[in-house]
Protein backbone atom coordinates (compact mmCIF):
# COMPACT_ATOMS: atom_id res chain seq x y z
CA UNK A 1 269.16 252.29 104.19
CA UNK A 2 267.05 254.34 102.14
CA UNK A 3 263.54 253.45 100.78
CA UNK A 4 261.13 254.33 98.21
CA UNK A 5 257.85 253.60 98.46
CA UNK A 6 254.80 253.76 95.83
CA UNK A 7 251.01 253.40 96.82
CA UNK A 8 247.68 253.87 95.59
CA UNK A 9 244.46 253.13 97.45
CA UNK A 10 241.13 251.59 96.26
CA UNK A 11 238.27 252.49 95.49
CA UNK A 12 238.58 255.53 93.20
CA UNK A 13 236.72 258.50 92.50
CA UNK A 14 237.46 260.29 89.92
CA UNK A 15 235.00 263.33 90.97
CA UNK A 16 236.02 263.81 94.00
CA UNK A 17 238.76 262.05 96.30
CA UNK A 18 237.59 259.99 98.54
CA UNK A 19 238.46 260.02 102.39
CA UNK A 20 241.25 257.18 102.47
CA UNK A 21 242.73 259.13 99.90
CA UNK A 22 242.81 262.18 102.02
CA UNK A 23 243.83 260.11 104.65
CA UNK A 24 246.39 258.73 102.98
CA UNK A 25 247.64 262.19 101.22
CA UNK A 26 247.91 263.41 104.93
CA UNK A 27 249.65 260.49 106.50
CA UNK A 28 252.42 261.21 103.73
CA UNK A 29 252.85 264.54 103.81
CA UNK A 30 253.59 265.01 107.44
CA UNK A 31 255.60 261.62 107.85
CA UNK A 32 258.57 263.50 107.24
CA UNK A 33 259.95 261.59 104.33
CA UNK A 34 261.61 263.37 101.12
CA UNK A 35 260.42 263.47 97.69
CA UNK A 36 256.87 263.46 98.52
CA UNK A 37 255.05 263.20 95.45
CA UNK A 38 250.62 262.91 95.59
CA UNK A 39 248.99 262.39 92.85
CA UNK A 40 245.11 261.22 91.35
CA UNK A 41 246.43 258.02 90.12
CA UNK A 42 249.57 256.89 92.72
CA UNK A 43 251.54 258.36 95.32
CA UNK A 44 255.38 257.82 95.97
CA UNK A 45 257.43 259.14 98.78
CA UNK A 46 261.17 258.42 99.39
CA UNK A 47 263.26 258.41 103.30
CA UNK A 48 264.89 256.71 105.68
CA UNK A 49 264.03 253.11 106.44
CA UNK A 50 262.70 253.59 109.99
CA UNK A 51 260.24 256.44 108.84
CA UNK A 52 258.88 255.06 105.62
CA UNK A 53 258.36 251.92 107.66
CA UNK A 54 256.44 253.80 110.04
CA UNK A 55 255.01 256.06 107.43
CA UNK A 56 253.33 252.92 105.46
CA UNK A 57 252.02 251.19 109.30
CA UNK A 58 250.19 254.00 109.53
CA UNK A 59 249.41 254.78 105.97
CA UNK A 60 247.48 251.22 106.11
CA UNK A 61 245.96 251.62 109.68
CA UNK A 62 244.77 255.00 108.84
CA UNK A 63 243.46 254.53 104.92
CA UNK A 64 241.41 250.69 105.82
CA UNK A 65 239.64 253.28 108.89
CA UNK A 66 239.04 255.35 106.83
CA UNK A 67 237.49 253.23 103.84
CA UNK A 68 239.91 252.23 101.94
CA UNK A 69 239.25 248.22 100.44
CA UNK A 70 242.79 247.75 98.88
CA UNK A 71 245.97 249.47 99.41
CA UNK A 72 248.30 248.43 97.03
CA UNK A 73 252.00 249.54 97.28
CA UNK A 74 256.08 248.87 96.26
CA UNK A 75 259.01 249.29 98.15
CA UNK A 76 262.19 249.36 96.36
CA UNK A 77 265.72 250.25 98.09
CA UNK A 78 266.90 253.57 97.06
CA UNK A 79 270.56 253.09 96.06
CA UNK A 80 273.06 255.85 95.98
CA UNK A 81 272.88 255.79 91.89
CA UNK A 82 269.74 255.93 91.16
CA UNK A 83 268.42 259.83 93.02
């Protein structure tokens, strides 16, 4: 099964991002997954079921460390049709 997921974390800065961002960036980026896209306002990131499941554990152990005081985020199965 494949999965897409979509996350933003709270509070925002618009100045400067903040260190659950970072965090959060990070986590993402070296997870492995495909279609990695980071951005100011949302974040999606599309894989495997086993790593994007793994990727968001420790997207919301990591971010609520680091500061983070809402993670919100979607998960949608990925099928064949829709890439």
């Amino acid at each position: 099964m494949r999965l897409r997921v979509e996350f933003t974390t709270e509070p925002f800065d618009l100045d400067e991002a903040p260190g659950h961002a970072v965090v959060a960036r990070e986590v993402i980026e070296t997870a492995g997954l495909d279609e990695v896209d980071v951005g100011p306002f949302g974040n999606t990131a599309e894989g495997g079921a086993d790593a994007v499941l793994a990727a968001v554990d420790t997207l919301l152990r990591r971010t609520l460390a680091a500061g983070a005081t809402r993670v919100s985020l979607q998960i949608n199965v990925v099928e064949e049709g829709d890439r």
